[in-house]
N, C-alpha and C. Protein backbone atom coordinates (compact mmCIF):
# COMPACT_ATOMS: atom_id res chain seq x y z
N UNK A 1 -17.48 0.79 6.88
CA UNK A 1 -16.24 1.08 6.18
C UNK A 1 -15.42 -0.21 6.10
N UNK A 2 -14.78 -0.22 4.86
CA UNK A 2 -14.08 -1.66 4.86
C UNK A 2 -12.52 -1.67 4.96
N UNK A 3 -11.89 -2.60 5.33
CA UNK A 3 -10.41 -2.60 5.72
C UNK A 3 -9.56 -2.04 4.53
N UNK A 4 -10.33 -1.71 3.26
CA UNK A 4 -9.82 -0.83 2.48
C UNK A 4 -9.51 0.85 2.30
N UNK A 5 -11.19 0.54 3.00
CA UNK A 5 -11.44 2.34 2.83
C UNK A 5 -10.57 2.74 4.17
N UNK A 6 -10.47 1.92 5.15
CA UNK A 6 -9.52 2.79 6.20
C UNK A 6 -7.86 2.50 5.81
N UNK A 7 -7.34 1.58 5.02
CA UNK A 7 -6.14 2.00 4.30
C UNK A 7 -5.93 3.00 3.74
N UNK A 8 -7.20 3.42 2.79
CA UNK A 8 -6.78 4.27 2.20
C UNK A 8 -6.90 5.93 2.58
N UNK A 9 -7.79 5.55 3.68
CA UNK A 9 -7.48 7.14 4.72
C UNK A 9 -6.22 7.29 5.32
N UNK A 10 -5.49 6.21 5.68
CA UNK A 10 -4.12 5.92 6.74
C UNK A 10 -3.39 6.53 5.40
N UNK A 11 -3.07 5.97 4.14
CA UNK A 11 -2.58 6.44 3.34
C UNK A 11 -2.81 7.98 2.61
N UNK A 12 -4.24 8.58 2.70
CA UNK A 12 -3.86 9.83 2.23
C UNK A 12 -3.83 10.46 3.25
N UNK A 13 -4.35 10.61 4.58
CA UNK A 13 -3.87 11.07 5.52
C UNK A 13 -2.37 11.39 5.60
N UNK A 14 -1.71 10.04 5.26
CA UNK A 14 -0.30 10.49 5.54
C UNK A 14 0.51 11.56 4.23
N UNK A 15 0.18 10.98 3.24
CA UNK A 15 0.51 11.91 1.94
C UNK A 15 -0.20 13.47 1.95
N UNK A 16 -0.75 13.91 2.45
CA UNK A 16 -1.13 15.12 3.03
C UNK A 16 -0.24 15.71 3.95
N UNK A 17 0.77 14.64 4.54
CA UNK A 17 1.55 15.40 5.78
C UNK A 17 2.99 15.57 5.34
N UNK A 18 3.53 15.14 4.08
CA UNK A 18 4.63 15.31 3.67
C UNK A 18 4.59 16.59 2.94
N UNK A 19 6.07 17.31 3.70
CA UNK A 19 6.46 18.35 3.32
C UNK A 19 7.98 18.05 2.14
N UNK A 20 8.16 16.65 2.91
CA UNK A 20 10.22 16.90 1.85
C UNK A 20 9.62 15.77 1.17
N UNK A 21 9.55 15.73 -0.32
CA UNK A 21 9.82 15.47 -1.19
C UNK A 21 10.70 13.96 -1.78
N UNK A 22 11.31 14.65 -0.80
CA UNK A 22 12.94 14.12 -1.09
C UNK A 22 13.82 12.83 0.36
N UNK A 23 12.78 13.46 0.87
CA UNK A 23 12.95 12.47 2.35
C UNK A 23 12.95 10.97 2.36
N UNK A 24 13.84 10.34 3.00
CA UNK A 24 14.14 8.88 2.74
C UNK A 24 12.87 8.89 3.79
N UNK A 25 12.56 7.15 3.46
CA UNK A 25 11.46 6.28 4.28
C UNK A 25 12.18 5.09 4.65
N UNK A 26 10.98 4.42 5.34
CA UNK A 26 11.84 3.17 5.74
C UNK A 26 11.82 2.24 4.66
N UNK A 27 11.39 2.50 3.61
CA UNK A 27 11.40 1.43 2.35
C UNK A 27 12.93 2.33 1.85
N UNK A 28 13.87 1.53 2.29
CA UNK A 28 15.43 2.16 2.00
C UNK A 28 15.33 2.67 0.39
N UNK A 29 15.14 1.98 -0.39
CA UNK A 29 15.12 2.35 -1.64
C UNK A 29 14.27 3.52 -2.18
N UNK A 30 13.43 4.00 -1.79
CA UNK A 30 12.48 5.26 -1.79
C UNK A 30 12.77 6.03 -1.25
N UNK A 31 12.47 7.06 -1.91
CA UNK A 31 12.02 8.72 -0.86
C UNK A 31 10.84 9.01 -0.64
N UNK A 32 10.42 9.53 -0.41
CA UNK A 32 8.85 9.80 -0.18
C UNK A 32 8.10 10.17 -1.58
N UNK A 33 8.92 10.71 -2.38
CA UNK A 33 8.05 10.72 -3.62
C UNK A 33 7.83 9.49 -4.85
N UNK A 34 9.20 8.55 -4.15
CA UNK A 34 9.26 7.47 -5.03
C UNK A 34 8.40 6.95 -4.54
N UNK A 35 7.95 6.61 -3.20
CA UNK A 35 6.80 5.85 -2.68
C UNK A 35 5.74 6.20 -2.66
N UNK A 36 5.25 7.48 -3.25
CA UNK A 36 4.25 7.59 -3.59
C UNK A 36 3.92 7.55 -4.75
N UNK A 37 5.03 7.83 -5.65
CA UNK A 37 4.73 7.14 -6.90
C UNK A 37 4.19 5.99 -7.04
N UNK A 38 5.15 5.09 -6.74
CA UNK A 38 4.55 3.44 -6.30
C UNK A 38 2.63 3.68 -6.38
N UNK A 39 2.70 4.28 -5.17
CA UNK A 39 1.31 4.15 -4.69
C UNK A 39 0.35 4.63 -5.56
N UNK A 40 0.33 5.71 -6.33
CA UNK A 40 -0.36 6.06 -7.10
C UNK A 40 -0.59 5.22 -8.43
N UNK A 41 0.60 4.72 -9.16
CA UNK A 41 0.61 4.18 -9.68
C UNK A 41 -0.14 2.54 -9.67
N UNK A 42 -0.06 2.34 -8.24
CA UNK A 42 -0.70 1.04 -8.23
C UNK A 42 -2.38 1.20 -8.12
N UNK A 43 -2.94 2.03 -7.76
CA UNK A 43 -4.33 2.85 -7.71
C UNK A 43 -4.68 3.05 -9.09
N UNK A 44 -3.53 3.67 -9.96
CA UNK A 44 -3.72 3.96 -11.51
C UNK A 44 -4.40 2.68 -12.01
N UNK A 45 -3.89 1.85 -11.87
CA UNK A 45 -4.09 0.27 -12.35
C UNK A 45 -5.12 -0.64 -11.72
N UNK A 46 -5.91 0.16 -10.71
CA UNK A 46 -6.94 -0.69 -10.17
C UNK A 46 -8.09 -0.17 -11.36
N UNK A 47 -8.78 0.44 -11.78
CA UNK A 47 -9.73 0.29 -12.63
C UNK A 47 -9.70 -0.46 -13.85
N UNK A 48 -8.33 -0.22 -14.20
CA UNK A 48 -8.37 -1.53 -15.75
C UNK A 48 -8.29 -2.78 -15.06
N UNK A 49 -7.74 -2.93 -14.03
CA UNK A 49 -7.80 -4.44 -13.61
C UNK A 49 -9.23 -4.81 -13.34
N UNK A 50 -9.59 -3.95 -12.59
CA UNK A 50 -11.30 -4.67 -12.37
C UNK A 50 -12.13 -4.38 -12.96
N UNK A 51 -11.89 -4.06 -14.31
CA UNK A 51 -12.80 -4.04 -15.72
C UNK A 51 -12.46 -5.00 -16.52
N UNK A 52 -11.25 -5.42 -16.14
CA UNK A 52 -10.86 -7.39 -16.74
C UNK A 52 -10.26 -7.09 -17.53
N UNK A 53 -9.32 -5.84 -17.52
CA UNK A 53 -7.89 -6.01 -18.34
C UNK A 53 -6.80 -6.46 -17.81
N UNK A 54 -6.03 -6.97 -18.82
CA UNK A 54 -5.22 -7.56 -18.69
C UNK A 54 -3.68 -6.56 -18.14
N UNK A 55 -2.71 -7.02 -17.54
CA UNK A 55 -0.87 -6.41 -17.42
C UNK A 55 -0.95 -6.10 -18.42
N UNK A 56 -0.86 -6.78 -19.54
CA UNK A 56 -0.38 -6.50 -21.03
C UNK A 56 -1.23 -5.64 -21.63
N UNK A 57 -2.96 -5.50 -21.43
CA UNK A 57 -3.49 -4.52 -22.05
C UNK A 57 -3.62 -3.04 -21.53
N UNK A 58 -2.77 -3.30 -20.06
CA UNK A 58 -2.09 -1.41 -19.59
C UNK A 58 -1.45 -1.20 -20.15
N UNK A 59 -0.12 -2.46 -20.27
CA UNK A 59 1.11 -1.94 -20.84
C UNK A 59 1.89 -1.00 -19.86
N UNK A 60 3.14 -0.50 -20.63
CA UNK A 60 3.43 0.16 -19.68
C UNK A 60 3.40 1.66 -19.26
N UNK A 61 1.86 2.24 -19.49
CA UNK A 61 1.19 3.74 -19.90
C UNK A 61 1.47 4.11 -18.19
N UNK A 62 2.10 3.25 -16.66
CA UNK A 62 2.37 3.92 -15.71
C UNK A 62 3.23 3.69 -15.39
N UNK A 63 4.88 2.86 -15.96
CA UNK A 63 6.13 3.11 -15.76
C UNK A 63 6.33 4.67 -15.64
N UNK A 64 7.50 4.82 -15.06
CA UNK A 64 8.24 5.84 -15.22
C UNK A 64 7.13 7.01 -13.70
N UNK A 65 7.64 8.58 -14.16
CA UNK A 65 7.09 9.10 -12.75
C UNK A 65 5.47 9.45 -13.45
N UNK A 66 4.79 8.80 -12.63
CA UNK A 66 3.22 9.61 -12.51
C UNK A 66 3.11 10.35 -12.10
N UNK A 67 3.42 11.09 -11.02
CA UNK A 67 3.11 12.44 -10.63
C UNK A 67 3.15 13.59 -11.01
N UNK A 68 4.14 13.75 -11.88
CA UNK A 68 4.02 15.05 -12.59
C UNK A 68 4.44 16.29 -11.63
N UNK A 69 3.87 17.59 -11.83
CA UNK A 69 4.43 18.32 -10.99
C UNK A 69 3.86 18.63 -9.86
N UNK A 70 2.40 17.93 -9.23
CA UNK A 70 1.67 18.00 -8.00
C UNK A 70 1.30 16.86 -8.25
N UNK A 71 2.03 16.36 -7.39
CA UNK A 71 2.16 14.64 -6.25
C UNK A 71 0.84 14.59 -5.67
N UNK A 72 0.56 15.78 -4.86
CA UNK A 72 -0.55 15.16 -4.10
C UNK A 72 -2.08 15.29 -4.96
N UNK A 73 -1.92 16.58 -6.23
CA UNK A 73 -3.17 16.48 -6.79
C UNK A 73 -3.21 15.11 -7.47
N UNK A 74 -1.99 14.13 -8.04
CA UNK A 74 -2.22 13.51 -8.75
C UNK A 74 -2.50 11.62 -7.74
N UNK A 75 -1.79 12.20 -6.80
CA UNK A 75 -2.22 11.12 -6.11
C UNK A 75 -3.85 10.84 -5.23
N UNK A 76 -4.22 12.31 -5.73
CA UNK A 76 -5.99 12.15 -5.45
C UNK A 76 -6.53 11.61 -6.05
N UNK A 77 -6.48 12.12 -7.43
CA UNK A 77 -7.24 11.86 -8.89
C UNK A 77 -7.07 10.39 -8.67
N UNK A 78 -5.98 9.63 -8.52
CA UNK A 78 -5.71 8.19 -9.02
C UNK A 78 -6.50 7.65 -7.71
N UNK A 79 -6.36 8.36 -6.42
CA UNK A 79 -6.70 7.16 -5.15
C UNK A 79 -8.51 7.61 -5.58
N UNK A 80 -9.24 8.42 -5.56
CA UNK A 80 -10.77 8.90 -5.76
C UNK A 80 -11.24 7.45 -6.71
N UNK A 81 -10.32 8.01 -7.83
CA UNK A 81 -10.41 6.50 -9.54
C UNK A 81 -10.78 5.45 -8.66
N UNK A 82 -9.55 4.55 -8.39
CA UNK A 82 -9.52 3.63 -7.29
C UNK A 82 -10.80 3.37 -6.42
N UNK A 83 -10.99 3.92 -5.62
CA UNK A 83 -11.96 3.72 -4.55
C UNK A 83 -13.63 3.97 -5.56
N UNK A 84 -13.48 4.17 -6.27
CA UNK A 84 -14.65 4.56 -7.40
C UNK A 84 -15.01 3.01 -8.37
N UNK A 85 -13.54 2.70 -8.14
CA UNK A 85 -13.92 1.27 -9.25
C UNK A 85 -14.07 0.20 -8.13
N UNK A 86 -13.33 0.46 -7.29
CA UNK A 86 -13.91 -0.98 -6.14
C UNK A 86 -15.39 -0.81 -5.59
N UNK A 87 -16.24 0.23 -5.87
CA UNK A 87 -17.40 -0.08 -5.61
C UNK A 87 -18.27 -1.13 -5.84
N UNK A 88 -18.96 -1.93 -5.39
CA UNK A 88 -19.69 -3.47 -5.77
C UNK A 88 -19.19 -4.28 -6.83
N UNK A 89 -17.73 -4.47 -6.26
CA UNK A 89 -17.08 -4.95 -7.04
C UNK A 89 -17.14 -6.61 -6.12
N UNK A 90 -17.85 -7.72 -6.83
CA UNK A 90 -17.69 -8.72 -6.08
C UNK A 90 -16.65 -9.41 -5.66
N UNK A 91 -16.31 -10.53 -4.60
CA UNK A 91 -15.55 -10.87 -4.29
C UNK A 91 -14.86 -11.74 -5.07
N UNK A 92 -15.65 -12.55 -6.11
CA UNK A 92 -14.96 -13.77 -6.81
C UNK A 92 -14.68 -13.16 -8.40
N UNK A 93 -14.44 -11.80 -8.44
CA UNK A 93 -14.82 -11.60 -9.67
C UNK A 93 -13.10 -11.39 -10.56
N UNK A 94 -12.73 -12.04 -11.48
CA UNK A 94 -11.29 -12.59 -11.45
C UNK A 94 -10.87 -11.19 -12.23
N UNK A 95 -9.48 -11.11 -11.30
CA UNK A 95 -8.90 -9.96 -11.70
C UNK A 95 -7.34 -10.50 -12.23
N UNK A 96 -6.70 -10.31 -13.31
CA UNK A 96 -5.66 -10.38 -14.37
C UNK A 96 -4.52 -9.53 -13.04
N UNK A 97 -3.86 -10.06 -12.77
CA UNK A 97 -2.53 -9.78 -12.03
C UNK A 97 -1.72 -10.09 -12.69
N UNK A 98 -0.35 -9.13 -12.61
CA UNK A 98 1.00 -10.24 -13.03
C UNK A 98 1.84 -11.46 -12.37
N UNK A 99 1.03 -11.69 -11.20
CA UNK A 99 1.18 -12.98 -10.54
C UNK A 99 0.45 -14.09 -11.39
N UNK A 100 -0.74 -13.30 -11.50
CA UNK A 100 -1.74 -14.74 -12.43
C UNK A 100 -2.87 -14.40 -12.17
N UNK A 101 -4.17 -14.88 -12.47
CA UNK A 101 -5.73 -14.45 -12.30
C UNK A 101 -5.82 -14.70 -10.51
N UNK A 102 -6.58 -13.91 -10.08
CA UNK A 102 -6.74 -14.13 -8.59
C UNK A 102 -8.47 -13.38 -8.57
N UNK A 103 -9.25 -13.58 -7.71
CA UNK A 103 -10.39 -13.46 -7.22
C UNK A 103 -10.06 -11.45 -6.79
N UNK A 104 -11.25 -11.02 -6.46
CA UNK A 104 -10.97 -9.58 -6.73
C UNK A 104 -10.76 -9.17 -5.05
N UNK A 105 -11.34 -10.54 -4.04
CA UNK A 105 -11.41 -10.23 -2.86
C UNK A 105 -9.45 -10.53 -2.10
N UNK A 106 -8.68 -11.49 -2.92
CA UNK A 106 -7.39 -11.90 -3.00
C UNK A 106 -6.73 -10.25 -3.44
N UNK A 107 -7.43 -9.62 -4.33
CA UNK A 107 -6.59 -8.06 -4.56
C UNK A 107 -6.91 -6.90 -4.06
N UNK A 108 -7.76 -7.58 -3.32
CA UNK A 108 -8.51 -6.16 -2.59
C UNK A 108 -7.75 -6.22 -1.08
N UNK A 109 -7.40 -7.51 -0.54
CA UNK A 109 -6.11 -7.94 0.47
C UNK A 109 -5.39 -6.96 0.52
N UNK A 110 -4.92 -7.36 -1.18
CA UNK A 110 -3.20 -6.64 -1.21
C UNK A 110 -3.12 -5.40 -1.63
N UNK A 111 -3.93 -4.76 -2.06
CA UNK A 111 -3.98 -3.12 -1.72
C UNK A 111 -4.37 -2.62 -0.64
N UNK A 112 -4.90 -3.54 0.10
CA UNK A 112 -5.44 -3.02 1.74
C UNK A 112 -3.62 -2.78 2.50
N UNK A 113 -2.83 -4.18 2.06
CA UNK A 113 -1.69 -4.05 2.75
C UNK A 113 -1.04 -3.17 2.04
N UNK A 114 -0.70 -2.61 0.93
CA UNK A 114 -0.48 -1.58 0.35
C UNK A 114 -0.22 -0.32 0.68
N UNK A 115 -1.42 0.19 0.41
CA UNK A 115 -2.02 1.54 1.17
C UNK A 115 -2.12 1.81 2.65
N UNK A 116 -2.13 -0.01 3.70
CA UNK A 116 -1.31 0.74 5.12
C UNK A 116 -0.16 0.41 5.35
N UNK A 117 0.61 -0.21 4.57
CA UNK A 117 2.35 0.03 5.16
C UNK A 117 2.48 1.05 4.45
N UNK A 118 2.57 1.28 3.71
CA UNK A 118 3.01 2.02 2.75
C UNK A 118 2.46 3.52 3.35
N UNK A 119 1.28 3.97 3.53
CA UNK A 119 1.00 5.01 4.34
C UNK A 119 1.36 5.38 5.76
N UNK A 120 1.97 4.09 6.83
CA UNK A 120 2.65 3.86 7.66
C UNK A 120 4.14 4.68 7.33
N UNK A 121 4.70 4.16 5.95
CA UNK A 121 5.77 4.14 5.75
C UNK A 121 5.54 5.81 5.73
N UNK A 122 5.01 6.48 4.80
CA UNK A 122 4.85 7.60 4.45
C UNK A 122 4.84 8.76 5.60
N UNK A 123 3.74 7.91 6.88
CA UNK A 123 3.82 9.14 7.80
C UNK A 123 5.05 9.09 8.61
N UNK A 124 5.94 7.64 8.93
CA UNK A 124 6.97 7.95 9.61
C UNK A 124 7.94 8.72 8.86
N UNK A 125 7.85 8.93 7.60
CA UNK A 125 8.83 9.63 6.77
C UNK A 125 8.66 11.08 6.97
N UNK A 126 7.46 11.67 7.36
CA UNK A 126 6.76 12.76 7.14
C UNK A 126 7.05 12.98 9.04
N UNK A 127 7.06 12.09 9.54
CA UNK A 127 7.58 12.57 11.56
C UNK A 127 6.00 12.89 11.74
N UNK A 128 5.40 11.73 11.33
CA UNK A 128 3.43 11.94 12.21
C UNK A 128 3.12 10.64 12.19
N UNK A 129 2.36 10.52 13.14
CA UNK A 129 1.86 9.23 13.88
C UNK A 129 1.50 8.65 12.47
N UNK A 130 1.46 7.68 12.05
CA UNK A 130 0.55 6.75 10.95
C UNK A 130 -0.43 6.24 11.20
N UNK A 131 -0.76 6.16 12.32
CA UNK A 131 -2.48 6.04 12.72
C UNK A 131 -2.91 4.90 12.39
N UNK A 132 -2.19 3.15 12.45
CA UNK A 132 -2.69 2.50 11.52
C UNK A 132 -3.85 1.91 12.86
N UNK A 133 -4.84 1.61 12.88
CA UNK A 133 -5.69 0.72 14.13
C UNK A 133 -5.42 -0.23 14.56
N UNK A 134 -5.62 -0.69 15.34
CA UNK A 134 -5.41 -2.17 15.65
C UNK A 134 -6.32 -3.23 14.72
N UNK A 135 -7.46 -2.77 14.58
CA UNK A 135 -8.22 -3.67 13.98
C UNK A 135 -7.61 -4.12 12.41
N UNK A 136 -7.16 -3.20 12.01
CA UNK A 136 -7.04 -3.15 10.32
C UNK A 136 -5.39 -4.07 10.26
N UNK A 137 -4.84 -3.57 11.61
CA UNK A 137 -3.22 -4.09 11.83
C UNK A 137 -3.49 -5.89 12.12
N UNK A 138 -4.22 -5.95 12.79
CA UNK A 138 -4.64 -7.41 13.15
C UNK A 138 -4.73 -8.48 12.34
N UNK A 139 -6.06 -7.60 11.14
CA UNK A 139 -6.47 -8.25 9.67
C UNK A 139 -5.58 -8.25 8.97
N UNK A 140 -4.73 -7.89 8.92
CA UNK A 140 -3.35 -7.73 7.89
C UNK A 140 -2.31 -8.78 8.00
N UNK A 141 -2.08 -9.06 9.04
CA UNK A 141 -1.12 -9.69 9.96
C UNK A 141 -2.05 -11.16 9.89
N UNK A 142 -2.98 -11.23 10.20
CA UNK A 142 -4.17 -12.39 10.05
C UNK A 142 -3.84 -13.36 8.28
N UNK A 143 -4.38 -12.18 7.82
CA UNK A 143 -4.27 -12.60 6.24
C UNK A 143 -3.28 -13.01 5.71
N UNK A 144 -2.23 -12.39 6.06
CA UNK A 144 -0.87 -12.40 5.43
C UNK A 144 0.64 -13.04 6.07
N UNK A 145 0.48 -13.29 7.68
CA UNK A 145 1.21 -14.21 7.91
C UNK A 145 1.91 -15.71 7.53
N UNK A 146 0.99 -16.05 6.93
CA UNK A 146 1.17 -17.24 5.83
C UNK A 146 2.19 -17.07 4.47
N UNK A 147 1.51 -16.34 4.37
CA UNK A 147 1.94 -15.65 3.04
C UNK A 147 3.48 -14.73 2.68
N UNK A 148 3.75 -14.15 3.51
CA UNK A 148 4.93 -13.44 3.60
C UNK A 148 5.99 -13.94 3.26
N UNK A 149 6.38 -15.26 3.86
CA UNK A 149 7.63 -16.25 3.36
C UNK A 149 8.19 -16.25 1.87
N UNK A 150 6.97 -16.47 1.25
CA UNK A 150 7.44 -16.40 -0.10
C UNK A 150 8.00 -15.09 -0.81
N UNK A 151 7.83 -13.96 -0.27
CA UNK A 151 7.77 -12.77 -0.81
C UNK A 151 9.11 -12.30 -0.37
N UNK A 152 10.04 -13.24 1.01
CA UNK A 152 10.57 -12.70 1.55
C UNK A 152 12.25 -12.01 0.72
N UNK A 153 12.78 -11.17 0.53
CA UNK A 153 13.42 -10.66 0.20
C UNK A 153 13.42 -10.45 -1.78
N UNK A 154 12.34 -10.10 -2.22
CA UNK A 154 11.65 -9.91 -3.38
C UNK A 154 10.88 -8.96 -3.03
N UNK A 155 10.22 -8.53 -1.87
CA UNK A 155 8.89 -7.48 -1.60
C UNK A 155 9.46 -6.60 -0.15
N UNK A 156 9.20 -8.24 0.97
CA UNK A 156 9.80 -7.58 1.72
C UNK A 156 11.28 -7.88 2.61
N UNK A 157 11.51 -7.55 3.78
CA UNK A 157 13.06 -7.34 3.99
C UNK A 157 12.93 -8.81 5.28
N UNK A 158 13.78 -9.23 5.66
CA UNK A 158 13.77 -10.13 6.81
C UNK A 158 12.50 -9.60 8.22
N UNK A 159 11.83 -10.37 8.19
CA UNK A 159 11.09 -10.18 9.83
C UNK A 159 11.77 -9.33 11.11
N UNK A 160 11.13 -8.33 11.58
CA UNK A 160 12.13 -7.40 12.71
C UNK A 160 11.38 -7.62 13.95
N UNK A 161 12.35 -8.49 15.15
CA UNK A 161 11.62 -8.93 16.15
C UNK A 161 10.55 -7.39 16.60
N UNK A 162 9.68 -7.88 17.45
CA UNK A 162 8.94 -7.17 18.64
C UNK A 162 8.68 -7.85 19.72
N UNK A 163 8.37 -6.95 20.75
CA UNK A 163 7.78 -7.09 22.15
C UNK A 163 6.41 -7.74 21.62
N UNK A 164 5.84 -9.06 22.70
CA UNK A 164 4.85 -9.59 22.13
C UNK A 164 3.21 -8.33 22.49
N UNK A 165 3.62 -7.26 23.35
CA UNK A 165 2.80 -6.55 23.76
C UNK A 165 2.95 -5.60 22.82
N UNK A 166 3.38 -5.60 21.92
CA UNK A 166 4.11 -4.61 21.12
C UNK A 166 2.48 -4.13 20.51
N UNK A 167 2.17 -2.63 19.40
CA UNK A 167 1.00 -2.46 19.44
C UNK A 167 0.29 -3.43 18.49
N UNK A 168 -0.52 -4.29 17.64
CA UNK A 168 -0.39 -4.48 16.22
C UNK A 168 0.21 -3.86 15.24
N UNK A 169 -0.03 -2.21 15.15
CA UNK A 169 0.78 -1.87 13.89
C UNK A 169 2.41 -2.41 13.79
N UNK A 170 2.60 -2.35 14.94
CA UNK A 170 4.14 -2.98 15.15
C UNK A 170 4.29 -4.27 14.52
N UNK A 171 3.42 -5.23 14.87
CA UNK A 171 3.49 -6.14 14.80
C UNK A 171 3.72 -6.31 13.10
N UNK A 172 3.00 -5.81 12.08
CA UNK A 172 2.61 -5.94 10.95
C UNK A 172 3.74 -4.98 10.07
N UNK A 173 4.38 -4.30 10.86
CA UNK A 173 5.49 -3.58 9.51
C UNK A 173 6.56 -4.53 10.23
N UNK A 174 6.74 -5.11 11.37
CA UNK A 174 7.60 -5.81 11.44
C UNK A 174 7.79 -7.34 10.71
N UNK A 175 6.53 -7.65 10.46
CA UNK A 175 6.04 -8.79 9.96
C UNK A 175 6.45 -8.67 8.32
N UNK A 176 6.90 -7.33 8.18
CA UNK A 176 7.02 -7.18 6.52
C UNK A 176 8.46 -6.94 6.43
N UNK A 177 9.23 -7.05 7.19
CA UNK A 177 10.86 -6.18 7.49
C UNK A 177 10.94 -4.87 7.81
N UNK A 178 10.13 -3.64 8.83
CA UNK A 178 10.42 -2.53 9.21
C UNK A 178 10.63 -2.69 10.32
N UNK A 179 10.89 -1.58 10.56
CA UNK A 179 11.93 -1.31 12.07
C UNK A 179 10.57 -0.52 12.64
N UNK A 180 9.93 -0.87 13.24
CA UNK A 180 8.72 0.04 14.13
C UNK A 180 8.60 0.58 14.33
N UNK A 181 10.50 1.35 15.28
CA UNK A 181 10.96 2.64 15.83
C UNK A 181 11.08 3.24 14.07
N UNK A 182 11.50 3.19 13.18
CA UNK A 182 12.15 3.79 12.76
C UNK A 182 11.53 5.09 12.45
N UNK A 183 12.49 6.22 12.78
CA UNK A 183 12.46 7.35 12.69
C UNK A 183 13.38 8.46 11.42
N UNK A 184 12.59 9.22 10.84
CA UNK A 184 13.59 10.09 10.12
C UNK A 184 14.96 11.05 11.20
């Protein structure tokens, strides 16, 4: 199993456990359905990307709400899509971002970090463990420590200290601006 496919269990795992709708997360600006919008929506867009379309040749057919009136049927359909098109999908194989062309193994990163903060985010919203591993928390934090600076207050929020014993998952939503504790 790859540091994807267990994102994306951490993530529907957790979207399975939301009952409110309407419930703030720790992504202040979301509720739980806005953030799963997000999420679905960004899943929507993994098969045209790694069929070598372009931002511009989606367009904008997943602005606005994707979900419709069942969130979680629609956030199946799109995560199943998803995990269906990253099959032997090689690593160097250039995928059209709105950052710029990047290698498919560079976007397969950033939906890994995706689908586990973001499913992190989801189950603390939902009051259930998020289950993220250490291993997958490690690789995340590995990959992306470098990287974060630039993103910082555009993606994510200022760095939130931890205990250096703290677990990895800690380490890695703190590494993005979450509060570790944070609780609904």
């Amino acid at each position: 199993m790859t540091h994807l496919d267990t994102a994306r269990e951490i993530a529907d795992r957790a979207v399975h456990q939301v009952v409110d709708w309407d419930a703030p997360t720790p992504c202040a600006d979301w509720t739980t359905r806005e953030l799963l919008n997000h999420l679905t929506a960004e899943q929507l867009w993994v098969p045209h990307l790694l069929r070598g379309e372009t931002v511009d040749d989606v367009g904008d057919r997943y602005d606005g709400d994707v979900l419709g009136a069942d969130p979680v049927a629609t956030w199946e359909r799109a995560n199943a899509g998803a995990a269906r098109a990253w099959r032997g999908v090689p690593d160097d194989r250039t995928v059209h971002l709105s950052s710029g062309d990047s290698p498919a193994a560079e976007y397969r990163w950033q939906m890994t970090l995706d689908l586990a903060v973001h499913g992190w985010d989801l189950a603390r919203a939902a009051g259930v463990d998020p289950g993220v591993d250490d291993g997958l928390a490690e690789a995340l934090v590995e990959e992306f420590s470098g990287q974060v600076e630039q993103w910082r207050g555009q993606i994510f929020d200022t760095e939130v200290d931890v205990a250096d014993g703290a677990p990895p998952a800690d380490h890695l939503v703190a590494l993005l601006g979450r509060d570790p504790g944070w609780r609904r």
